[in-house]
Protein backbone atom coordinates (compact mmCIF):
# COMPACT_ATOMS: atom_id res chain seq x y z
CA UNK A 1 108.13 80.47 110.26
CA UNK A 2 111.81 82.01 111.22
CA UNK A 3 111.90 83.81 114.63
CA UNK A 4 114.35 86.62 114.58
CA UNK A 5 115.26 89.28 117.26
CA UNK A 6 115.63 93.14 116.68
CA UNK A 7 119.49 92.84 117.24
CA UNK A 8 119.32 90.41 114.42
CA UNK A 9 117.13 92.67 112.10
CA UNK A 10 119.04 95.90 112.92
CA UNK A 11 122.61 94.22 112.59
CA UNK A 12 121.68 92.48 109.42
CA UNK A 13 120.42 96.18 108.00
CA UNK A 14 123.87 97.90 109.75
CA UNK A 15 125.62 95.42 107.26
CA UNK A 16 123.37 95.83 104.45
CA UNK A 17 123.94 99.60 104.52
CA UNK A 18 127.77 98.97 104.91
CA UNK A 19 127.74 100.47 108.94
CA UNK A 20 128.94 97.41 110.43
CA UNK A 21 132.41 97.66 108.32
CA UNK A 22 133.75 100.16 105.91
CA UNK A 23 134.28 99.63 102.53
CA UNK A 24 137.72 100.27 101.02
CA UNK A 25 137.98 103.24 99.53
CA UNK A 26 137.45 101.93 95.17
CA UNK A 27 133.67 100.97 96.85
CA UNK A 28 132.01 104.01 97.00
CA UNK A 29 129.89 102.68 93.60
CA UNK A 30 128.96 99.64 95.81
CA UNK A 31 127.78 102.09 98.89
CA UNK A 32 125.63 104.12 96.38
CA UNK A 33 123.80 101.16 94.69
CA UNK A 34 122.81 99.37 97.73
CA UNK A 35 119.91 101.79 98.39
CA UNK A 36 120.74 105.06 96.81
CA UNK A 37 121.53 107.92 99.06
CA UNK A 38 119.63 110.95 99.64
CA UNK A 39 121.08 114.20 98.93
CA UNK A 40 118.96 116.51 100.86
CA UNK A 41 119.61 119.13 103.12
CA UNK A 42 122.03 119.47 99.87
CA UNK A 43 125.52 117.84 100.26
CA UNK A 44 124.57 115.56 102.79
CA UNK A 45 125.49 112.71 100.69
CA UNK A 46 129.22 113.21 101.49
CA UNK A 47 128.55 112.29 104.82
CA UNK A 48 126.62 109.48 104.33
CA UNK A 49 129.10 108.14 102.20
CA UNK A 50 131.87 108.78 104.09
CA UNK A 51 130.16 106.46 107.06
CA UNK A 52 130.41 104.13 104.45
CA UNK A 53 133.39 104.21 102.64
CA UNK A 54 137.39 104.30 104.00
CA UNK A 55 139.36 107.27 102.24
CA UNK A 56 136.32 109.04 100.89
CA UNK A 57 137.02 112.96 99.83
CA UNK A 58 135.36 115.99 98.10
CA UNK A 59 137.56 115.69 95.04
CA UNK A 60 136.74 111.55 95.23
CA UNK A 61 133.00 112.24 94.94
CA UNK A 62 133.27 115.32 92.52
CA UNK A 63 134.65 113.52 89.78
CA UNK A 64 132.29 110.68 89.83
CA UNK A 65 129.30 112.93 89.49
CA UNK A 66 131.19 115.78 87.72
CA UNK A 67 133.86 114.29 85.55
CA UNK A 68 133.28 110.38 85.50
CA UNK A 69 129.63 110.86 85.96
CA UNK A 70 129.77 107.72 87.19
CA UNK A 71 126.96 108.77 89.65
CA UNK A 72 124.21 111.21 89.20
CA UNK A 73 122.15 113.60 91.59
CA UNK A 74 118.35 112.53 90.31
CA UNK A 75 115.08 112.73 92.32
CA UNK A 76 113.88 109.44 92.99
CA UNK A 77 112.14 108.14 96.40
CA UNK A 78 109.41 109.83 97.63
CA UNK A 79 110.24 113.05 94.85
CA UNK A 80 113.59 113.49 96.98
CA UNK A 81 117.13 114.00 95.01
CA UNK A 82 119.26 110.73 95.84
CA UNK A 83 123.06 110.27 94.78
CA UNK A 84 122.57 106.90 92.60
CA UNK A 85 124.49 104.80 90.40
CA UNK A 86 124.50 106.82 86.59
CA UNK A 87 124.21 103.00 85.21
CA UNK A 88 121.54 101.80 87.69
CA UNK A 89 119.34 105.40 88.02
CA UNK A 90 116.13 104.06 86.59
CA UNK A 91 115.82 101.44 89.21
CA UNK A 92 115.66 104.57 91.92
CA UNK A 93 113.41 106.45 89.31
CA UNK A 94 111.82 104.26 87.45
CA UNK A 95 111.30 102.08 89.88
CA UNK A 96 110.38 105.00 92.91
CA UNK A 97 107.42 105.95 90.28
CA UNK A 98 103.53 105.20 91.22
CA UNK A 99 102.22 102.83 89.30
CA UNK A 100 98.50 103.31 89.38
CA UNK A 101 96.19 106.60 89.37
CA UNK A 102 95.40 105.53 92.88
CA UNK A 103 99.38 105.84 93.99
CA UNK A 104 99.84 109.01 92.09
CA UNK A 105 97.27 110.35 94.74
CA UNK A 106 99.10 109.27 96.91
CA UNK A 107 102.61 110.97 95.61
CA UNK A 108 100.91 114.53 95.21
CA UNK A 109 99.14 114.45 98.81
CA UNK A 110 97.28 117.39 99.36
CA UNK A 111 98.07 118.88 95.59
CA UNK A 112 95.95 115.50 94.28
CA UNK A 113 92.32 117.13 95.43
CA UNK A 114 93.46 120.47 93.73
CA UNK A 115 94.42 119.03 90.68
CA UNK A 116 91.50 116.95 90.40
CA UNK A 117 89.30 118.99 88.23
CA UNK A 118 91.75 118.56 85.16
CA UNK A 119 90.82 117.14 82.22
CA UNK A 120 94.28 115.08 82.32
CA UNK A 121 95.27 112.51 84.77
CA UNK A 122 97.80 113.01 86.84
CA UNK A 123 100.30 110.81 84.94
CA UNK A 124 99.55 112.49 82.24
CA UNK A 125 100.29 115.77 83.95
CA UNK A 126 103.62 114.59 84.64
CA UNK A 127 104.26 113.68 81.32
CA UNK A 128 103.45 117.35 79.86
CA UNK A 129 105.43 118.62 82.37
CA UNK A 130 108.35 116.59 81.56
CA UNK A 131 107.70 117.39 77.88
CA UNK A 132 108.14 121.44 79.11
CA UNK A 133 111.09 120.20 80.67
CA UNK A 134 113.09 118.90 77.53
CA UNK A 135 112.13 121.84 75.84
CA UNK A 136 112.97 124.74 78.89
CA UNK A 137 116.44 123.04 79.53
CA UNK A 138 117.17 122.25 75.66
CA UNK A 139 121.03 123.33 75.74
CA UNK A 140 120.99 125.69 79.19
CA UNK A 141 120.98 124.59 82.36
CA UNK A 142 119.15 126.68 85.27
CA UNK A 143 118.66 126.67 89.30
CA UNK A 144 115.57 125.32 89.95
CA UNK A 145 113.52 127.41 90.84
CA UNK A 146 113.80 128.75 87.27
CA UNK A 147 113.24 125.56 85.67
CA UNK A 148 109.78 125.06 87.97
CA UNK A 149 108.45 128.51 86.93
CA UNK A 150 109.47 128.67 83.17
CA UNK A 151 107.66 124.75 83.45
CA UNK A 152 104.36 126.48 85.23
CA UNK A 153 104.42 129.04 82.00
CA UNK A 154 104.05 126.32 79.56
CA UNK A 155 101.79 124.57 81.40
CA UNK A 156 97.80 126.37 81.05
CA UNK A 157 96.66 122.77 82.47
CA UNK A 158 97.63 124.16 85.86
CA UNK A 159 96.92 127.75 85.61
CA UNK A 160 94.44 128.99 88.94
CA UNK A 161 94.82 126.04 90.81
CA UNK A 162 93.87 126.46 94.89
CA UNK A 163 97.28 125.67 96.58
CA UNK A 164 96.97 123.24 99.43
CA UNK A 165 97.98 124.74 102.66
CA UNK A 166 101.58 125.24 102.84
CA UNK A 167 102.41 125.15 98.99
CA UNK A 168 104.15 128.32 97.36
CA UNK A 169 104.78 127.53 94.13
CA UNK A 170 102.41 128.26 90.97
CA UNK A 171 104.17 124.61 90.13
CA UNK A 172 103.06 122.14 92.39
CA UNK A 173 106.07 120.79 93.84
CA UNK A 174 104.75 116.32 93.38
CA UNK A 175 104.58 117.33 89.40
CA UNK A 176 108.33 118.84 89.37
CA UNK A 177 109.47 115.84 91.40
CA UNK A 178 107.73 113.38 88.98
CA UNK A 179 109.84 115.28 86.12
CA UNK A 180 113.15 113.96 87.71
CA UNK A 181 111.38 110.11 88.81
CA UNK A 182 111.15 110.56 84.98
CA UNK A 183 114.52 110.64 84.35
CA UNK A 184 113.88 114.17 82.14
CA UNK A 185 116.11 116.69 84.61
CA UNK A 186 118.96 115.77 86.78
CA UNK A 187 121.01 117.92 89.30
CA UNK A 188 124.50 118.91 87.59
CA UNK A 189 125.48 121.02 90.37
CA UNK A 190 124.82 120.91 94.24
CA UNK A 191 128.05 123.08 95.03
CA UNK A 192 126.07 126.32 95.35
CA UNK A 193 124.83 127.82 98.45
CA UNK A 194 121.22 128.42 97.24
CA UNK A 195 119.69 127.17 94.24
CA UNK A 196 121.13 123.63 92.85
CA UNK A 197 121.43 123.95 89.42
CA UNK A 198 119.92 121.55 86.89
CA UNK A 199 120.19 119.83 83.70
CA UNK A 200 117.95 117.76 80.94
CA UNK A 201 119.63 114.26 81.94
CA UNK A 202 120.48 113.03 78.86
CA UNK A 203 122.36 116.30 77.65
CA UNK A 204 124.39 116.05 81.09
CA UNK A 205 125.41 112.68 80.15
CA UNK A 206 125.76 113.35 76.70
CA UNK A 207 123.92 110.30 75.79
CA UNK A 208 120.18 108.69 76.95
CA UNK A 209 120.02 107.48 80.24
CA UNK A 210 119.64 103.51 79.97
CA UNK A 211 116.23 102.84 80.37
CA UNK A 212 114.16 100.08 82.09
CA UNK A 213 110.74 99.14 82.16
CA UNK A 214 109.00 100.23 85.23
CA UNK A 215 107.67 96.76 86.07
CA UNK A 216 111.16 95.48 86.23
CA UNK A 217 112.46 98.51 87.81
CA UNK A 218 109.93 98.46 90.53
CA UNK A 219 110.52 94.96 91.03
CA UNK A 220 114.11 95.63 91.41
CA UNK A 221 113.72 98.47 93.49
CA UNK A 222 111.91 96.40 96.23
CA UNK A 223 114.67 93.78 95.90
CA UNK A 224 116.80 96.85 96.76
CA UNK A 225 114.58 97.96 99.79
CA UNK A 226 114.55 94.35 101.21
CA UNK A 227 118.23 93.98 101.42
CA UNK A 228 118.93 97.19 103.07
CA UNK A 229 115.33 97.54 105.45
CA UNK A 230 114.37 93.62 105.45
CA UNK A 231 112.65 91.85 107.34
CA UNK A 232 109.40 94.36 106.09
CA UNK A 233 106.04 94.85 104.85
CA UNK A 234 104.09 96.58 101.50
CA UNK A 235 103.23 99.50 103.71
CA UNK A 236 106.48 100.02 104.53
CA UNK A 237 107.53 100.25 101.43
CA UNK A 238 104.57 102.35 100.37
CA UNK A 239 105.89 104.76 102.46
CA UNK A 240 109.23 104.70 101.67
CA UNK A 241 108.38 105.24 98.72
CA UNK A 242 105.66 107.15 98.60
CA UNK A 243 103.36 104.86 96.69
CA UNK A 244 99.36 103.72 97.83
CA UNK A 245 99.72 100.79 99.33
CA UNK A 246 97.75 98.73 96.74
CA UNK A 247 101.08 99.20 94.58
CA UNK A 248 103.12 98.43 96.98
CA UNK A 249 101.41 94.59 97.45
CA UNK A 250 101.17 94.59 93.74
CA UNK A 251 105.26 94.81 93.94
CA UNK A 252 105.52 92.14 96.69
CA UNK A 253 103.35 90.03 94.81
CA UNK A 254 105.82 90.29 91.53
CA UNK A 255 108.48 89.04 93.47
CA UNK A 256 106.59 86.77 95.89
CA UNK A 257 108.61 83.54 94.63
CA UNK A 258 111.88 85.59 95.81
CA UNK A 259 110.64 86.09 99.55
CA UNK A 260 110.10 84.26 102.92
CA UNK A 261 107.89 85.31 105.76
CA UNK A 262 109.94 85.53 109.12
CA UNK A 263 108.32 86.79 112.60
CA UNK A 264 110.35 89.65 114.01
CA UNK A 265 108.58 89.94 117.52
CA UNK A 266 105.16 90.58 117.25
CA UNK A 267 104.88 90.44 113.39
CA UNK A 268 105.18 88.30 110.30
CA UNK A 269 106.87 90.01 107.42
CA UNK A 270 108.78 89.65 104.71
CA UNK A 271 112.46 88.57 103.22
CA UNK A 272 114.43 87.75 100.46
CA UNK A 273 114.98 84.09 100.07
CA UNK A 274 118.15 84.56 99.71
CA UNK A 275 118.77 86.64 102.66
CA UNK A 276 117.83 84.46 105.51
CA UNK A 277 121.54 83.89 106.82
CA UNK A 278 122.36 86.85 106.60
CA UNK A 279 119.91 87.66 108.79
CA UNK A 280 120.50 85.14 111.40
CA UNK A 281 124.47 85.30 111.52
CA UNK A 282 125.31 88.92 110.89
CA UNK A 283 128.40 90.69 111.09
CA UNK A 284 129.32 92.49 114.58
CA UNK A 285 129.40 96.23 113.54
CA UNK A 286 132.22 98.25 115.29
CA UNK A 287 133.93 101.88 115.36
CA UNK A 288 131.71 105.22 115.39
CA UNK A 289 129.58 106.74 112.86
CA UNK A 290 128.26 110.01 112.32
CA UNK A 291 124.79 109.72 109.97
CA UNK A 292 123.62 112.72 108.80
CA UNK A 293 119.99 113.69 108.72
CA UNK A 294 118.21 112.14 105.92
CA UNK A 295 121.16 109.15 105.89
CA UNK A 296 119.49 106.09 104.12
CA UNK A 297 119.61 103.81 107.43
CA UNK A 298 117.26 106.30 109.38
CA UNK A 299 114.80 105.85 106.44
CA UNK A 300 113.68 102.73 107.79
CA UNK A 301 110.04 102.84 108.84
CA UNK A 302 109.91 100.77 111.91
CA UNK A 303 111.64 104.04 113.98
CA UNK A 304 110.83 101.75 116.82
CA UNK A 305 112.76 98.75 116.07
CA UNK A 306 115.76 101.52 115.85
CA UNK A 307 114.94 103.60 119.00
CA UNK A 308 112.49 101.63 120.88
CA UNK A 309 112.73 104.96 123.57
CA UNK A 310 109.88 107.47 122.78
CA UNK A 311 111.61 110.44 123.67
CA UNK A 312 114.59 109.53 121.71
CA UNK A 313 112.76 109.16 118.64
CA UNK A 314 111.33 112.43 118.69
CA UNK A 315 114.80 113.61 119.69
CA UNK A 316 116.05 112.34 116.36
CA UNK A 317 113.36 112.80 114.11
CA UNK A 318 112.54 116.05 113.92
CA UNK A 319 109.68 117.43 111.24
CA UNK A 320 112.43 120.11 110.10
CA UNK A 321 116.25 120.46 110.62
CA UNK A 322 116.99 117.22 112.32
CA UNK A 323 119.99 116.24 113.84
CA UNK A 324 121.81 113.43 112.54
CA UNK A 325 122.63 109.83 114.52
CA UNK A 326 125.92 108.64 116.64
CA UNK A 327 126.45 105.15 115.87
CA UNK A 328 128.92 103.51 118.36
CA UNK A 329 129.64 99.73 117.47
CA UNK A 330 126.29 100.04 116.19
CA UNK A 331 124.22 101.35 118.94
CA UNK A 332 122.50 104.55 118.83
CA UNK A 333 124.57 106.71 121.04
CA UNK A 334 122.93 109.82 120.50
CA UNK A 335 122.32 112.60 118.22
CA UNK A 336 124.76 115.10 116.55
CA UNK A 337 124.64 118.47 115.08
CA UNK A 338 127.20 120.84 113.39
CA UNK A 339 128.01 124.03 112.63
CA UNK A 340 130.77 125.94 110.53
CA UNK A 341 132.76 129.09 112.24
CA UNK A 342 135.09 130.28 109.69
CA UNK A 343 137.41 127.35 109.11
CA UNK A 344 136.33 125.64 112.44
CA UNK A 345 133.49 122.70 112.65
CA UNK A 346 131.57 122.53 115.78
CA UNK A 347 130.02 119.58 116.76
CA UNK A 348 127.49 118.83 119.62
CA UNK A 349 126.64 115.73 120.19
CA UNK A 350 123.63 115.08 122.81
CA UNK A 351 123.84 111.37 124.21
CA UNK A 352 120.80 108.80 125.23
CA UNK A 353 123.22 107.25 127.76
CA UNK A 354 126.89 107.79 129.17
CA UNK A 355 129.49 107.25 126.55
CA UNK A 356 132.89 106.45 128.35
CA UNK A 357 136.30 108.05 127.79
CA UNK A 358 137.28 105.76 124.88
CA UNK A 359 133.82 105.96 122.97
CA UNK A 360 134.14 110.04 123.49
CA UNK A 361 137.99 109.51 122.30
CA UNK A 362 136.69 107.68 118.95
CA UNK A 363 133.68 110.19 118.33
CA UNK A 364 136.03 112.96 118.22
CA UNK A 365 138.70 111.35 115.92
CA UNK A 366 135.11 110.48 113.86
CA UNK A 367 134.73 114.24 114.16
CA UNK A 368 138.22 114.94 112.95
CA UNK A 369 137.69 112.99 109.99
CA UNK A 370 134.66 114.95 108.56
CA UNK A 371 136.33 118.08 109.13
CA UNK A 372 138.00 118.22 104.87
CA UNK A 373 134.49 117.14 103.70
CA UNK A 374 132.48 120.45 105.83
CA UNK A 375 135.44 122.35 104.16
CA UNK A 376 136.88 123.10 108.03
CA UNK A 377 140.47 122.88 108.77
CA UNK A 378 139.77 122.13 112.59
CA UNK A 379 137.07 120.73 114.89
CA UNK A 380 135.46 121.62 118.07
CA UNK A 381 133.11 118.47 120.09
CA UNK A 382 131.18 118.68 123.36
CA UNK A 383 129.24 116.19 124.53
CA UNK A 384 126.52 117.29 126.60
CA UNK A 385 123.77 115.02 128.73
């Protein structure tokens, strides 16, 4: 069995996720596709991608999900929207959905025990709800919080359910996120300041979205998930996901042929075949980047392996409104938060560790450069202990 370090396994994901380098600036499709990228709090995305992706702008990203529609806005891991590839979206919904009874428990949490009672399952839920869907959003398009009631009306299945504690929707919010894993709805418009605005999918792209089977997609998706978080486990990806765990070995075991086991300190888990040099000679990362909250490399599950430091992790990972991460050549440097003033951006960053004159130099041109896509014409950074 291949020994591997944690500066191997987090260098190999820094390149997998396109941190180590940038891409040039025609590459944004390749950024996307490599794990999707989430798109919540809304227009995070940008960021992400720009931590990706040389010469990346408002107007560059517009047209491929407005005009090109090259990429769409769909929900897809765990129920959360994620920018994917338009060509490539049923991998990330398809793919993302549970595949037994016993995962679709585990998808609707806390909603499953209210909904038990039904006569339907709750895959068949979701597939009445997507059927109200098509029909609300036949030719209009609506915020979403319209779509989710006028859903709820057509839907007596779900009338005088017992909300689980936090809930405060007469929709519960798993069956409107299996709608979009569904492919039915899509996001046409995140440019709002409240309520995204939404579409039936295959009226936004004026033709069906290209379909796969959710065997393959799932089997794809994981292929996905190991090239991006690899060296990892089924109940990793269960939660990343948002699958029962059962499903999750019932994915590793599709692909099992495809993968090696490799012990990354204490444990034994699993890789791609295919991915073993790149694991043991990666690429040196270098420059800074600012992830948002939400990016797609703080999704990995071993928060440990990232930020071995307690107190940093709970710094970072926050149950609600968390900062995002400062990468310098690589390293967690600390966390960032911003805030518009008019047309000014200020930026706070909050380090682990002293960052020298040249690394505070680079983090504010970094700064600088985000400043078009937070529609700010000039930045503010302090750097505080």
């Amino acid at each position: 069995m291949l020994d591997v370090e944690r500066a191997q396994v987090l260098a190999f994901r820094l390149c997998r996720h396109h941190l180590a380098q940038r891409l040039t600036s025609r590459s944004m499709m390749q950024a996307v596709a490599a794990c999707g990228v989430q798109e919540t709090p809304l227009r995070t995305a940008n960021l992400a991608l720009h931590a990706r992706v040389a010469g990346v702008t408002l107007a560059k990203i517009d047209r491929a999900l407005q005009q090109d529609k090259t990429l769409l806005t769909i929900w897809a891991m765990r129920g959360a929207p994620y920018v994917v590839p338009t060509r490539e979206a049923a991998i990330f919904t398809a793919g993302a959905l549970p595949g037994r009874e016993d995962s679709w428990r585990t998808s609707f949490g806390g909603w499953a025990t209210s909904l038990s009672g039904r006569d339907a399952s709750l895959s068949a839920l979701a597939q009445q709800a997507a059927k109200a869907a098509r029909q609300v959003l036949d030719g209009r398009q609506l915020p979403v919080e319209d779509l989710r009631q006028e859903i709820a009306e057509r839907m007596p299945e779900i009338r005088g359910l017992a909300r689980p504690d936090g809930a405060h929707a007469d929709l519960p919010e798993p069956l409107f996120r299996a709608v979009g894993q569904l492919g039915v709805v899509c996001i046409a418009d995140t440019r709002k300041m409240t309520d995204a605005i939404v579409a039936r999918t295959d009226q936004w792209l004026r033709e069906p979205l290209p379909s796969l089977d959710q065997d393959t997609a799932r089997a794809e998706l994981l292929r996905r998930y190991l090239r991006c978080y690899g060296p990892s486990t089924p109940q990793a990806f269960a939660a990343w996901t948002l699958r029962s765990v059962a499903d999750a070995r019932a994915a590793f075991e599709a692909i099992e042929s495809e993968l090696v086991r490799v012990r990354a300190g204490r444990s034994a888990e699993w890789l791609l075949a295919a991915d073993v040099d790149a694991l043991t000679s990666p690429v040196e990362p270098t420059g800074v980047r600012l992830l948002p909250t939400q990016d797609p490399y703080l999704q990995q599950r071993d928060r440990e392996r990232l930020l071995p430091d307690r107190e940093q992790r709970r710094r970072l990972w926050r149950p609600v409104g968390g900062p995002g991460l400062v990468l310098v050549d690589g390293k967690p440097a600390g966390t960032w938060t911003s805030r518009r003033e008019g047309k000014s951006l200020n930026v706070i960053v909050e380090q682990f560790h002293g960052i020298s004159r040249p690394e505070r130099l680079a983090i504010s041109d970094e700064v600088d450069s985000i400043a078009s896509l937070r529609g700010a014409e000039r930045t503010t950074l302090a750097i505080k202990a």
